[in-house]
PDB file of N, CA and C in Angstrom:
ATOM      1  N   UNK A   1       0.842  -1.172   0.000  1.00  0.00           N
ATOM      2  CA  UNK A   1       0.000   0.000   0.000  1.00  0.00           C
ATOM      3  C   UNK A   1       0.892   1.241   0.000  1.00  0.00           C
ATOM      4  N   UNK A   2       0.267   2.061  -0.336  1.00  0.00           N
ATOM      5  CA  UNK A   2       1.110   3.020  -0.650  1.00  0.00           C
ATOM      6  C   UNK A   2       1.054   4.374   0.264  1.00  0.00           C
ATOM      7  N   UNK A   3       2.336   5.046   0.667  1.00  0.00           N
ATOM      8  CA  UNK A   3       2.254   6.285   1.261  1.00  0.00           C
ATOM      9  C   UNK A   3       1.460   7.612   0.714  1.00  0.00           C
ATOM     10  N   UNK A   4       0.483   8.719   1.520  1.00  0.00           N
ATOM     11  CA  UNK A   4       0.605  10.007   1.899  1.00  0.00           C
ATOM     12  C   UNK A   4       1.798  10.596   1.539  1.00  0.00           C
ATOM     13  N   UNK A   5       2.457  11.460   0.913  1.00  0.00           N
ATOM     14  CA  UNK A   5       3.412  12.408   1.294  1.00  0.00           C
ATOM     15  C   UNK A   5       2.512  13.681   1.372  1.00  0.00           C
ATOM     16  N   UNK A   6       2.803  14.776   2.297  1.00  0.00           N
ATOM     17  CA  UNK A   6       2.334  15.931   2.562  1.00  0.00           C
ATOM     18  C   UNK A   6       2.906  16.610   1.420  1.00  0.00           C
ATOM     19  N   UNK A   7       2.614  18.065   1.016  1.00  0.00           N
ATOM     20  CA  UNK A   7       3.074  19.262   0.664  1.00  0.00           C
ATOM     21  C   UNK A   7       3.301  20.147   1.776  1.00  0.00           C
ATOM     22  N   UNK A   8       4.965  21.059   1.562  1.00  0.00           N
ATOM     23  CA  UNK A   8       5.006  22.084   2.155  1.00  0.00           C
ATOM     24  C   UNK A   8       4.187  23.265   1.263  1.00  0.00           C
ATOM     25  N   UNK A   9       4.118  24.494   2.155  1.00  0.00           N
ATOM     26  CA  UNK A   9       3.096  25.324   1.402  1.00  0.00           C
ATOM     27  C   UNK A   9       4.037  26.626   2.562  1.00  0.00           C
ATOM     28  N   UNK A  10       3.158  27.960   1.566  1.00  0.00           N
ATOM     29  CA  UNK A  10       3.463  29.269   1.824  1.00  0.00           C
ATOM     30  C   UNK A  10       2.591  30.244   1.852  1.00  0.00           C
ATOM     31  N   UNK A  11       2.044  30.921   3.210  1.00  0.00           N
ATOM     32  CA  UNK A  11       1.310  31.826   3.234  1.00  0.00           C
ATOM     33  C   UNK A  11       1.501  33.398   3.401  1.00  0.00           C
ATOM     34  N   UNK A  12       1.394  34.004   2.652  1.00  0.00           N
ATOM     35  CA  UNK A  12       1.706  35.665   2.400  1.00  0.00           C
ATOM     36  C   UNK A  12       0.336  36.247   2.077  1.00  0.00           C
ATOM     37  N   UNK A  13       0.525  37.391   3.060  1.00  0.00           N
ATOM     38  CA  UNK A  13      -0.812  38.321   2.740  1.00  0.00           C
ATOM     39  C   UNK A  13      -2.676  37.614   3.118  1.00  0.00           C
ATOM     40  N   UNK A  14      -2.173  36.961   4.060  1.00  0.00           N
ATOM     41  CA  UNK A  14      -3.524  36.061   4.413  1.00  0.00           C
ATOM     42  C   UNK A  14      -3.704  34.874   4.187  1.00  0.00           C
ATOM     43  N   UNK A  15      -3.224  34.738   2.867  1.00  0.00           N
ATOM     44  CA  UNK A  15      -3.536  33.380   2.301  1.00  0.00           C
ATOM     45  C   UNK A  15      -2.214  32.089   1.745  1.00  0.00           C
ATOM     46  N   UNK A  16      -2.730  31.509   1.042  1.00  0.00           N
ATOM     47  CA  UNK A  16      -1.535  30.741   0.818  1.00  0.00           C
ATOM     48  C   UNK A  16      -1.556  30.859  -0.542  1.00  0.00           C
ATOM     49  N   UNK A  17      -0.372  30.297  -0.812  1.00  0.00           N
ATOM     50  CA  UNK A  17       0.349  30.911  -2.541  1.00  0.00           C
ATOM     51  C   UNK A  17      -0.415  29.497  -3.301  1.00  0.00           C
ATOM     52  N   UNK A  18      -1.196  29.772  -3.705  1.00  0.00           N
ATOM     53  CA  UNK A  18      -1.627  28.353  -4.974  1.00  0.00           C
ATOM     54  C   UNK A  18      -0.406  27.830  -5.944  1.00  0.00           C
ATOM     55  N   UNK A  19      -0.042  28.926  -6.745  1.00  0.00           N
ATOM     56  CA  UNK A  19       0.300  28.416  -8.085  1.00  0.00           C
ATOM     57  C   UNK A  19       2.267  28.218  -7.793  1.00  0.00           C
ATOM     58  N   UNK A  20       2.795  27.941  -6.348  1.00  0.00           N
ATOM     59  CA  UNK A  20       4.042  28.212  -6.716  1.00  0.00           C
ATOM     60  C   UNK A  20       4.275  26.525  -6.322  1.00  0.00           C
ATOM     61  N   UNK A  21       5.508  26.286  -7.342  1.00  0.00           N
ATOM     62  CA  UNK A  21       6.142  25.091  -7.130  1.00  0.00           C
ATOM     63  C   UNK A  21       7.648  24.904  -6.645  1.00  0.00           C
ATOM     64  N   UNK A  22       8.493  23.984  -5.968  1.00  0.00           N
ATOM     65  CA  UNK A  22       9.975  23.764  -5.995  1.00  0.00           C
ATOM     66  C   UNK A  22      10.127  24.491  -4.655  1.00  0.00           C
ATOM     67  N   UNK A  23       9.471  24.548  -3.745  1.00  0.00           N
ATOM     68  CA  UNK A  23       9.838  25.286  -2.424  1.00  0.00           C
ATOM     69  C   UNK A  23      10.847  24.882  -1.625  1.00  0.00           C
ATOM     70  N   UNK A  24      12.250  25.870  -1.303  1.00  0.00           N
ATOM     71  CA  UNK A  24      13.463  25.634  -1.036  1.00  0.00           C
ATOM     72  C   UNK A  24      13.070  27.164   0.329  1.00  0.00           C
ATOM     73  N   UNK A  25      13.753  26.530   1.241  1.00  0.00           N
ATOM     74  CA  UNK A  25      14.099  26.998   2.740  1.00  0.00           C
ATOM     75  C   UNK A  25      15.483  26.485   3.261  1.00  0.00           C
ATOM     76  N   UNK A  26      16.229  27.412   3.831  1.00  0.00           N
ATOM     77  CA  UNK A  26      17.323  26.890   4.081  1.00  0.00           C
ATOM     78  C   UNK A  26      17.765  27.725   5.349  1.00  0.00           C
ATOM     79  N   UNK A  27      17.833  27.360   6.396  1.00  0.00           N
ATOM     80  CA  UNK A  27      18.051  28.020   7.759  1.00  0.00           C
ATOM     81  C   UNK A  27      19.318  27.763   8.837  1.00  0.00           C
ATOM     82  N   UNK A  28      19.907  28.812   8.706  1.00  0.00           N
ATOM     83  CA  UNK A  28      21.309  28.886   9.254  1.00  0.00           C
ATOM     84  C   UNK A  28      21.713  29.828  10.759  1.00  0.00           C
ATOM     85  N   UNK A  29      22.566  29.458  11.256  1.00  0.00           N
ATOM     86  CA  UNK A  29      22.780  29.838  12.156  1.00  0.00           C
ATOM     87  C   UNK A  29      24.141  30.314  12.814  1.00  0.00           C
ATOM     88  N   UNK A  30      24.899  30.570  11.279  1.00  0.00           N
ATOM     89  CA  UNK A  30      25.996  31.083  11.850  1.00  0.00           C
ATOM     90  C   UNK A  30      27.385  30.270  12.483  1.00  0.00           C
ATOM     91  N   UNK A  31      26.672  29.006  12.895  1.00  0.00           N
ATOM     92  CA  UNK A  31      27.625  28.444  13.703  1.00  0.00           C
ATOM     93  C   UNK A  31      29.314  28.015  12.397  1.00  0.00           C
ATOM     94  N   UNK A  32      30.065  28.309  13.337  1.00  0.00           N
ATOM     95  CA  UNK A  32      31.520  28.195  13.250  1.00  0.00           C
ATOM     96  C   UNK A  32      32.100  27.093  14.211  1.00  0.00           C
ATOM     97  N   UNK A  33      33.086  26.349  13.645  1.00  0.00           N
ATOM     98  CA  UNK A  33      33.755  25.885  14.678  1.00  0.00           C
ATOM     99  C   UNK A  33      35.572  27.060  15.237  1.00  0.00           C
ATOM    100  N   UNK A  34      35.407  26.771  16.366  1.00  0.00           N
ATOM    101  CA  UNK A  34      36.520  27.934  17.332  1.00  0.00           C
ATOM    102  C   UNK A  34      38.046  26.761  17.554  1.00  0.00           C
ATOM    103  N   UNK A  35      39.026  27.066  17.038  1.00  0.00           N
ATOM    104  CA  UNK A  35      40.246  26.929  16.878  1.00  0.00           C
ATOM    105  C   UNK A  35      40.977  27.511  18.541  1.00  0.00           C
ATOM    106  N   UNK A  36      42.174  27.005  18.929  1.00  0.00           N
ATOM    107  CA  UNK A  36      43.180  27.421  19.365  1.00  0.00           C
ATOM    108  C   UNK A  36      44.474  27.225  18.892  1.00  0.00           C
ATOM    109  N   UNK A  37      45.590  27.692  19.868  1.00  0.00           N
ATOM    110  CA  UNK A  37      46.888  27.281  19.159  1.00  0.00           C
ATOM    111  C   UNK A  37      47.418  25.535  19.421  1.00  0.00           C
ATOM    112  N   UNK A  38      46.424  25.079  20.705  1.00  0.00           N
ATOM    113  CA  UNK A  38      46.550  23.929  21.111  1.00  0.00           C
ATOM    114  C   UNK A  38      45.550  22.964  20.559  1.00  0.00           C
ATOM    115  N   UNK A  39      44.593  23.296  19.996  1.00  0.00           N
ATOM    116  CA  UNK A  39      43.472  22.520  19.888  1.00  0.00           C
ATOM    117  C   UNK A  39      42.419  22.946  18.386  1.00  0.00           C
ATOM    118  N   UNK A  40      42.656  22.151  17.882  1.00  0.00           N
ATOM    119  CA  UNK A  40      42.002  22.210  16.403  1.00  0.00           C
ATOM    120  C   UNK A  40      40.382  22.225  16.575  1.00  0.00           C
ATOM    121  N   UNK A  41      40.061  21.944  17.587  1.00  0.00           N
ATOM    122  CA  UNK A  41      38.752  21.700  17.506  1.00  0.00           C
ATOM    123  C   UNK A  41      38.283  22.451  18.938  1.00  0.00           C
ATOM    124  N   UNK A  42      38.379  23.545  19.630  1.00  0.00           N
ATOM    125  CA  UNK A  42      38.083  23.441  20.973  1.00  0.00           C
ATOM    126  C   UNK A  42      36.651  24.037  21.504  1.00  0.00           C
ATOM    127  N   UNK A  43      35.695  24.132  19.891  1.00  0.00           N
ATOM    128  CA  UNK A  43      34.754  24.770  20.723  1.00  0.00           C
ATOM    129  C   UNK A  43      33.778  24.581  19.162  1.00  0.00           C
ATOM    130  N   UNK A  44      32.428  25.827  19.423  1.00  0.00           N
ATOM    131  CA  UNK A  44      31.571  26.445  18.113  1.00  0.00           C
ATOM    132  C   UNK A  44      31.092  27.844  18.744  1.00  0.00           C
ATOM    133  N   UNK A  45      31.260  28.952  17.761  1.00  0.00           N
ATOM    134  CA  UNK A  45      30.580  29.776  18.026  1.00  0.00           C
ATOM    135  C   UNK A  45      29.385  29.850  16.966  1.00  0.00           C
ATOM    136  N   UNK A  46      27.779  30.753  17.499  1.00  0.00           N
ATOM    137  CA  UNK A  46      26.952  30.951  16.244  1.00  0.00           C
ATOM    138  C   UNK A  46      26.678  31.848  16.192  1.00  0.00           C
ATOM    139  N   UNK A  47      26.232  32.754  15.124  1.00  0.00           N
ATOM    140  CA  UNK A  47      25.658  33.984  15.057  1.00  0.00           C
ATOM    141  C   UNK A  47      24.391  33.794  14.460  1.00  0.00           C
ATOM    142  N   UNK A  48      23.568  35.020  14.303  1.00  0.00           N
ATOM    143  CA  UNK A  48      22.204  35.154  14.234  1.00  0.00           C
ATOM    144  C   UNK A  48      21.714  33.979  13.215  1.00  0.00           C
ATOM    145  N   UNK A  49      20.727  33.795  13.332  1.00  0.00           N
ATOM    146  CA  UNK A  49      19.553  32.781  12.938  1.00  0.00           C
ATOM    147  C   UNK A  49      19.399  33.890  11.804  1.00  0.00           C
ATOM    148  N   UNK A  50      19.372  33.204  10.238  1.00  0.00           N
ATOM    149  CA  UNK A  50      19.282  33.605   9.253  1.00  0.00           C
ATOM    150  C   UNK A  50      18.374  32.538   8.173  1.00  0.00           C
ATOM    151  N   UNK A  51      17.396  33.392   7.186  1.00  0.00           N
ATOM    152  CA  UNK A  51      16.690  32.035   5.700  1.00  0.00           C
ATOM    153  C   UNK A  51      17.100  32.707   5.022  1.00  0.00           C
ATOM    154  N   UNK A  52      17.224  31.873   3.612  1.00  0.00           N
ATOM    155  CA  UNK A  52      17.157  32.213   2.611  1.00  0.00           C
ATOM    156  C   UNK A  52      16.285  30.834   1.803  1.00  0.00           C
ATOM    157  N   UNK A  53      15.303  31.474   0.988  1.00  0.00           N
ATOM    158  CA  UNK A  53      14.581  30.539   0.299  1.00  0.00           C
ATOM    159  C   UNK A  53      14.290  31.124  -1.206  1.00  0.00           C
ATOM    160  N   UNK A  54      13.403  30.112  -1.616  1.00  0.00           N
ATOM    161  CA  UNK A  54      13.167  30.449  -3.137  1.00  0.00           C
ATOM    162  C   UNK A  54      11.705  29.547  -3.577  1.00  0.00           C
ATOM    163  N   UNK A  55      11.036  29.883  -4.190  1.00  0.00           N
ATOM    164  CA  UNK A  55       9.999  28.816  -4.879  1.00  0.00           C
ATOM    165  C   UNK A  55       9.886  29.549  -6.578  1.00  0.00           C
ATOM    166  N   UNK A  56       9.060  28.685  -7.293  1.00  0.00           N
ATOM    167  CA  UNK A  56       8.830  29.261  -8.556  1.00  0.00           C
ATOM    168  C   UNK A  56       7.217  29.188  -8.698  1.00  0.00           C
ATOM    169  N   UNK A  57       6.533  30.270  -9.442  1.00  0.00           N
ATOM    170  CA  UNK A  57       5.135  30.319  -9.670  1.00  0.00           C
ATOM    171  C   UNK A  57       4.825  29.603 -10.993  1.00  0.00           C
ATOM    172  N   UNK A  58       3.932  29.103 -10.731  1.00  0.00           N
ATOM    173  CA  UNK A  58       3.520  29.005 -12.657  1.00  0.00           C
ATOM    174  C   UNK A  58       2.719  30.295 -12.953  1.00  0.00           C
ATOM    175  N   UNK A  59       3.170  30.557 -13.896  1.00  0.00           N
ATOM    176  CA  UNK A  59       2.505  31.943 -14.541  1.00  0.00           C
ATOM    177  C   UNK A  59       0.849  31.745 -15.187  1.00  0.00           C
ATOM    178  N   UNK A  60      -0.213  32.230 -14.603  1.00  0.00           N
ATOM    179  CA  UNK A  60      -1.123  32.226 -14.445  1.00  0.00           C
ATOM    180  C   UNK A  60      -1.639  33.473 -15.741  1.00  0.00           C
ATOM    181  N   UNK A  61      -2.738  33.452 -16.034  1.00  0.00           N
ATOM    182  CA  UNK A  61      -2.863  34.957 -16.583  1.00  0.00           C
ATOM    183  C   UNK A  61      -3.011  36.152 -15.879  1.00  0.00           C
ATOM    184  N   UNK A  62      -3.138  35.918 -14.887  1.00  0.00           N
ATOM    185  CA  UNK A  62      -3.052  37.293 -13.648  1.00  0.00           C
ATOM    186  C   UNK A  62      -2.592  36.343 -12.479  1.00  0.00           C
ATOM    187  N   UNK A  63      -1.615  37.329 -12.330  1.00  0.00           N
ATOM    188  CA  UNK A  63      -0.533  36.704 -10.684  1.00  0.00           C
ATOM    189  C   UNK A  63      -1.267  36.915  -9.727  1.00  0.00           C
ATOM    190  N   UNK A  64      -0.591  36.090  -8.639  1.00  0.00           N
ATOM    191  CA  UNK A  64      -1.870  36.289  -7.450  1.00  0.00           C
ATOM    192  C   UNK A  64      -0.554  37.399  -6.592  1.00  0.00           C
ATOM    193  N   UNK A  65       0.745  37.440  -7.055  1.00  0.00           N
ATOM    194  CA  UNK A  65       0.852  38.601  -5.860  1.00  0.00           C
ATOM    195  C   UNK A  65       1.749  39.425  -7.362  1.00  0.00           C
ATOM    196  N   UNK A  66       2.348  40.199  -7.252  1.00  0.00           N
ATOM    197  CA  UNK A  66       3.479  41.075  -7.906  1.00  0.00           C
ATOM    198  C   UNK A  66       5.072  40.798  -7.237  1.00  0.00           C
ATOM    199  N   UNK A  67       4.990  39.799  -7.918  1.00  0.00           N
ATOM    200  CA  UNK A  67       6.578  39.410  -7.605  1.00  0.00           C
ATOM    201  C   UNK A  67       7.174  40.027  -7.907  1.00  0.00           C
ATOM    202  N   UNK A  68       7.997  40.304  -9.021  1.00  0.00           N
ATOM    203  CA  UNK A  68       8.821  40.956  -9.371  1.00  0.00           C
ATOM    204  C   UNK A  68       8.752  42.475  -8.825  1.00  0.00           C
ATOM    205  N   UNK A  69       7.561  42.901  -9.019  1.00  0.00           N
ATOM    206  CA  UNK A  69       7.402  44.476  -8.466  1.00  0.00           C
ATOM    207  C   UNK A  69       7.743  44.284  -7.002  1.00  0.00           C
ATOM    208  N   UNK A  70       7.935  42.990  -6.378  1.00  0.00           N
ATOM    209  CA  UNK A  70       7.948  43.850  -4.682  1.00  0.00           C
ATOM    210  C   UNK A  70       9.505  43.283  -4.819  1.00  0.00           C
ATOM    211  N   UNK A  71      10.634  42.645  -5.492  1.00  0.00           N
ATOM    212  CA  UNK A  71      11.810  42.697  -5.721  1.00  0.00           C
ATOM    213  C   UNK A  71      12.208  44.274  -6.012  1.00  0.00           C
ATOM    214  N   UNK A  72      11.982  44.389  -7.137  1.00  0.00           N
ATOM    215  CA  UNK A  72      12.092  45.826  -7.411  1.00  0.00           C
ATOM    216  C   UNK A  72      12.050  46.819  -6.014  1.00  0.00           C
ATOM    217  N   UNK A  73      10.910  46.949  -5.306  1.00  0.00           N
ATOM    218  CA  UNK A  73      10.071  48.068  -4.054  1.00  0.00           C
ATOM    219  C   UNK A  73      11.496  47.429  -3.010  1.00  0.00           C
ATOM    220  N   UNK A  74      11.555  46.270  -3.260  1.00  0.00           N
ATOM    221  CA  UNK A  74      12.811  45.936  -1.560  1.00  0.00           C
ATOM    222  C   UNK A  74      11.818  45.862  -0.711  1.00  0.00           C
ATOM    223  N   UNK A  75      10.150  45.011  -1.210  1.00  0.00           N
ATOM    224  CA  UNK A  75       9.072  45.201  -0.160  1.00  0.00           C
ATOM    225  C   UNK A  75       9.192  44.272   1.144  1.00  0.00           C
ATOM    226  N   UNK A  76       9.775  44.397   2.527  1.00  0.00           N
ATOM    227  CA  UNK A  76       9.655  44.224   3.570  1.00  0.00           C
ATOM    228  C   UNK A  76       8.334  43.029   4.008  1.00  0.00           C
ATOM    229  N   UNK A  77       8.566  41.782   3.534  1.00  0.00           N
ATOM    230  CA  UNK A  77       6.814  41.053   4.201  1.00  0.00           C
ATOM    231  C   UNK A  77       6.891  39.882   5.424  1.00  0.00           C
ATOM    232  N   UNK A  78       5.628  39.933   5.409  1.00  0.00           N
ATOM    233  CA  UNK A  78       5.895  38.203   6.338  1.00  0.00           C
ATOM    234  C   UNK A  78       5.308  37.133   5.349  1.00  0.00           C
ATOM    235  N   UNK A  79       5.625  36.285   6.056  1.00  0.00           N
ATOM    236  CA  UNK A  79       5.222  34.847   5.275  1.00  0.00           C
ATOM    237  C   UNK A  79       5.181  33.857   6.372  1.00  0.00           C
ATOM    238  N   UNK A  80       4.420  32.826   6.227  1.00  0.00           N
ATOM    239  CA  UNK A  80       4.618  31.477   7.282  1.00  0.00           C
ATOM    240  C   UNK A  80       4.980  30.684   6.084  1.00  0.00           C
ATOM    241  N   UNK A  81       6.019  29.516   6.558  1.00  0.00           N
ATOM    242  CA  UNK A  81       6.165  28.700   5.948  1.00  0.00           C
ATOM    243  C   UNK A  81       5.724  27.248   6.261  1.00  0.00           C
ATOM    244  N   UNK A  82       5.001  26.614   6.004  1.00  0.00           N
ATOM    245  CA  UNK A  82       4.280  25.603   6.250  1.00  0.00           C
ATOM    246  C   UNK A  82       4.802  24.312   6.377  1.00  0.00           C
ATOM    247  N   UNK A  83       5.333  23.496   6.924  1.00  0.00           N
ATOM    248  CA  UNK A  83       6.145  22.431   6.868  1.00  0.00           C
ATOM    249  C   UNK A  83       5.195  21.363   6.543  1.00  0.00           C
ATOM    250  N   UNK A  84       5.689  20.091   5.982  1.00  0.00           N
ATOM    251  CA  UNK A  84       4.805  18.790   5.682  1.00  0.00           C
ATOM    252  C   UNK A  84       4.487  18.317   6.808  1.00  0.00           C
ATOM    253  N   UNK A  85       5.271  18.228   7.949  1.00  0.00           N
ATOM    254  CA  UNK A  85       5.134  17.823   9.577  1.00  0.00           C
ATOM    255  C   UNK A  85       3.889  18.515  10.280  1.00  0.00           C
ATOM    256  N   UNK A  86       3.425  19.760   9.519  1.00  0.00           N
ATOM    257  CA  UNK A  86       2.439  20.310  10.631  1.00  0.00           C
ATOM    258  C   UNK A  86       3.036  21.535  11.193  1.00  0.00           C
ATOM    259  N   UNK A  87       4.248  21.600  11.448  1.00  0.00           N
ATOM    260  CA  UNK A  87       4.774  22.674  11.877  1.00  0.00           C
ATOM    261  C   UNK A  87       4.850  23.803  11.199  1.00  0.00           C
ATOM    262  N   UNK A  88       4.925  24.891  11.668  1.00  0.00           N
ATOM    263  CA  UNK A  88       4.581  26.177  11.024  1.00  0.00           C
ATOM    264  C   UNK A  88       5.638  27.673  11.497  1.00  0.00           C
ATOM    265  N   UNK A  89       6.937  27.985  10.369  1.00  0.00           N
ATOM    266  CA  UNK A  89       7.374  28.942  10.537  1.00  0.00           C
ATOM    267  C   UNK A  89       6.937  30.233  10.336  1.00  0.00           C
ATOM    268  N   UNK A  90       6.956  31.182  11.383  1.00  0.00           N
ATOM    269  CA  UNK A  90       6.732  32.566  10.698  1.00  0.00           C
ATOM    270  C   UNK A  90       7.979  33.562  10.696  1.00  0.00           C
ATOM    271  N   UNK A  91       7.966  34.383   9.119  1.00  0.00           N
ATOM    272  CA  UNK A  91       9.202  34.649   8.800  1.00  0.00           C
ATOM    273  C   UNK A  91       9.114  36.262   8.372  1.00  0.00           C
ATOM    274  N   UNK A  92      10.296  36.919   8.915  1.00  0.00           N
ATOM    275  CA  UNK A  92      10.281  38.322   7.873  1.00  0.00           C
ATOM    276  C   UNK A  92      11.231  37.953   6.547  1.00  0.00           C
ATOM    277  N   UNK A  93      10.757  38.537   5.432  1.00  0.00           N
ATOM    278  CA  UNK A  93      11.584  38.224   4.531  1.00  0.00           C
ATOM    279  C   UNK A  93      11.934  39.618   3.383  1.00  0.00           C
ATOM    280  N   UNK A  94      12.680  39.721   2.863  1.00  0.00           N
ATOM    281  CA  UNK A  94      13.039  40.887   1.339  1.00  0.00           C
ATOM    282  C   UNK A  94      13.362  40.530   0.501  1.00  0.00           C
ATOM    283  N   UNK A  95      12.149  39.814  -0.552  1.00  0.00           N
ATOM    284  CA  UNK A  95      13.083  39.685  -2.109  1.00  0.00           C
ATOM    285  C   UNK A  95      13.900  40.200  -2.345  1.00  0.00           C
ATOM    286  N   UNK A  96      15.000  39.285  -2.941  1.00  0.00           N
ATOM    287  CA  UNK A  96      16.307  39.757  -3.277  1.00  0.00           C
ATOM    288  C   UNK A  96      16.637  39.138  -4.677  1.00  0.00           C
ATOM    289  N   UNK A  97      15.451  38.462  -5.449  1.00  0.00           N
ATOM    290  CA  UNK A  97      15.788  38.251  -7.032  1.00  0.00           C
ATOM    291  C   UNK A  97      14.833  37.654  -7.276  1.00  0.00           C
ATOM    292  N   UNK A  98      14.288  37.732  -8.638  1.00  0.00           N
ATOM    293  CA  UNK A  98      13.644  37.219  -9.837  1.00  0.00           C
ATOM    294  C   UNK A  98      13.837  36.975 -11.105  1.00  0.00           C
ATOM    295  N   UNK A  99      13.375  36.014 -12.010  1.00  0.00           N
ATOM    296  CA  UNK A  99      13.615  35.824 -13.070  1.00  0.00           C
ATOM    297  C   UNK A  99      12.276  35.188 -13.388  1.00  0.00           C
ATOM    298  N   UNK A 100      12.180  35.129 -14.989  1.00  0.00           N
ATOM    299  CA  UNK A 100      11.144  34.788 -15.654  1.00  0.00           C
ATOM    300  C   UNK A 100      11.929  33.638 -16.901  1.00  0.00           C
ATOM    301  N   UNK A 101      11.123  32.652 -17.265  1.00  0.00           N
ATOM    302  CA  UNK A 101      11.594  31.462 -17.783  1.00  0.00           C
ATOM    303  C   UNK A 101      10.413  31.025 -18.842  1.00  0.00           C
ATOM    304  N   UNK A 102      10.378  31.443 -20.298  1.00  0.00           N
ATOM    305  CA  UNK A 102       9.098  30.902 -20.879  1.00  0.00           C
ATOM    306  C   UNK A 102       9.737  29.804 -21.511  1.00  0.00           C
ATOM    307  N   UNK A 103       8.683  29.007 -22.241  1.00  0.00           N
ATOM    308  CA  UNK A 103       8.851  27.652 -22.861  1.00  0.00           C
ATOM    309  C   UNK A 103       8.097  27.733 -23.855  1.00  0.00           C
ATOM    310  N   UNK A 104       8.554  26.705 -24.687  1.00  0.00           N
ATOM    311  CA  UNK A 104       7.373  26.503 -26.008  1.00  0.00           C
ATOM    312  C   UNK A 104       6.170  25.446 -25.108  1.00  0.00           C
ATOM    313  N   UNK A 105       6.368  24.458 -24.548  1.00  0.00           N
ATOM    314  CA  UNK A 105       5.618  24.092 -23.742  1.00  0.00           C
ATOM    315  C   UNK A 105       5.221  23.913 -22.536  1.00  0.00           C
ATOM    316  N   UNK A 106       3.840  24.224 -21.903  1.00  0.00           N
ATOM    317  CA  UNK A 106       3.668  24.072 -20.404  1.00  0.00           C
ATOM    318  C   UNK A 106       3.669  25.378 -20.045  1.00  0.00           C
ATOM    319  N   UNK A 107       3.525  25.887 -18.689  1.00  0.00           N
ATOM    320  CA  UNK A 107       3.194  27.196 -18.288  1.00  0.00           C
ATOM    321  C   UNK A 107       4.563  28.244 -18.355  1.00  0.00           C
ATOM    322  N   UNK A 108       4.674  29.152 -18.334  1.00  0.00           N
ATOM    323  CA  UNK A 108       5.765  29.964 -18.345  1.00  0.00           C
ATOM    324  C   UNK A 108       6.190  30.049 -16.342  1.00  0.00           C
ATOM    325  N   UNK A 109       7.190  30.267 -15.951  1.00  0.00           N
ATOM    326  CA  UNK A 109       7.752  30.313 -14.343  1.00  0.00           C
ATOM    327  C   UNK A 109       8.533  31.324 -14.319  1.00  0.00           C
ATOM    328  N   UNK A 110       7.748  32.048 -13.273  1.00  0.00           N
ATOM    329  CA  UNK A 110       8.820  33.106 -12.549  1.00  0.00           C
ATOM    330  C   UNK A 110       9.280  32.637 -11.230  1.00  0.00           C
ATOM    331  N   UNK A 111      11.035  33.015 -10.865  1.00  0.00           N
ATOM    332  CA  UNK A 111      11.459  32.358  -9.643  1.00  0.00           C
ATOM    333  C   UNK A 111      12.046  33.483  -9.090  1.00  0.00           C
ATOM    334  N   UNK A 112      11.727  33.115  -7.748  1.00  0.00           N
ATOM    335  CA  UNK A 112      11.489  34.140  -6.467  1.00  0.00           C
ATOM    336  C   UNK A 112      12.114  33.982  -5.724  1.00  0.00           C
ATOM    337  N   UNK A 113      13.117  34.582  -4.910  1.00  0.00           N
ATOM    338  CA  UNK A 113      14.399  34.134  -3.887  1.00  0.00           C
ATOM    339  C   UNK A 113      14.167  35.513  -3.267  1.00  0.00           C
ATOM    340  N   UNK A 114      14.731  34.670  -1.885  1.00  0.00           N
ATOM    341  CA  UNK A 114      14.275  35.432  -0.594  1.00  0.00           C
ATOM    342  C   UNK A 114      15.590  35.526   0.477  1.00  0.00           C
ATOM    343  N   UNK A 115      15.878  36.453   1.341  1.00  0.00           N
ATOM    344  CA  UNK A 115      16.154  36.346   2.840  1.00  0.00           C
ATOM    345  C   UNK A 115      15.284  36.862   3.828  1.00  0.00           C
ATOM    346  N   UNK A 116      15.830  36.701   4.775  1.00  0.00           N
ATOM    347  CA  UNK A 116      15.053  36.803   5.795  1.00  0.00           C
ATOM    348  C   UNK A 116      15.447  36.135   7.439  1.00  0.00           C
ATOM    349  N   UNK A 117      14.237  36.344   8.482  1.00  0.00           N
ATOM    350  CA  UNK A 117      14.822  35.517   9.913  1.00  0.00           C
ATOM    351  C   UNK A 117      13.781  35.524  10.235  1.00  0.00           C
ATOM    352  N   UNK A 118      13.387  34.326  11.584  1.00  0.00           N
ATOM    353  CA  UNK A 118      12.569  34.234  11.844  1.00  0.00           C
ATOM    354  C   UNK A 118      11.813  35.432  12.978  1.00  0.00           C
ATOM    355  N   UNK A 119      10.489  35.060  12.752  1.00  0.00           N
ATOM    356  CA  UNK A 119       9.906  36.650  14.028  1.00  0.00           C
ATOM    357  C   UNK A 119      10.053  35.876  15.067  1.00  0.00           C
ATOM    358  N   UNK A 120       9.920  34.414  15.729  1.00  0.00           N
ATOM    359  CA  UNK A 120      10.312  33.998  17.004  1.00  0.00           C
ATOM    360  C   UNK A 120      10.922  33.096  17.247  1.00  0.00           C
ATOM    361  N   UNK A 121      11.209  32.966  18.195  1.00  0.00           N
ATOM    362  CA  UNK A 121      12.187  31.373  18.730  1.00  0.00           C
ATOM    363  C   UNK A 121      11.337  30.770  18.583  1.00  0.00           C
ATOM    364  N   UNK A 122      11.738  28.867  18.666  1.00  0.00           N
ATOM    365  CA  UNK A 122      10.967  27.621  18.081  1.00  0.00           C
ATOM    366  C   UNK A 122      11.175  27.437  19.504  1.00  0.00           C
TER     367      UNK A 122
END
């Protein structure tokens, strides 16, 4: 018999994004490992809790948000990011790139890359 797999998903502006596919999250924390003159290994330091993500839309005949225009604006948003587990990040984020990708076949894709951190501790 065969497995369920969940979808992760993305909610901005109330709702959740329908048409985007390939959702990439990647969450860092800075950590380093700490050196001495005696000891190659003697510790880790981390610095701030940092994302960077990306998904791609299928191009619809009317977008459900203005991607590219809020790359352009440097628009400041939140987003939750929805995990397959149930769990649920909420994130500030600032487009920081787009591109557009047509084809002779299948829908045309614009791709959307992000940073950002989270608004609270887990």
């Amino acid at each position: 018999m065969g497995q369920f797999y969940p979808r992760s998903s993305i909610e901005m502006e109330g709702g959740d994004l329908i048409n985007i596919v390939n959702v990439a999250l990647n969450i860092r924390n800075g950590g380093t490992v700490e050196t001495t003159m005696h000891s190659a290994g003697s510790g880790f330091s981390a610095g701030p809790v940092t994302v960077e993500g990306s998904f791609e839309i299928k191009n619809p005949t009317v977008s459900e948000r203005d991607y590219i225009g809020k790359v352009v604006r440097k628009e400041i948003t939140d987003i939750t990011f929805k995990h397959p587990d149930g769990s649920r990040l909420p994130l500030t984020i600032m487009p920081n790139e787009a591109g557009v990708k047509d084809q002779d076949t299948g829908a045309s894709t614009t791709s959307w890359g992000f940073v950002g951190f989270l608004k609270s501790k887990l």
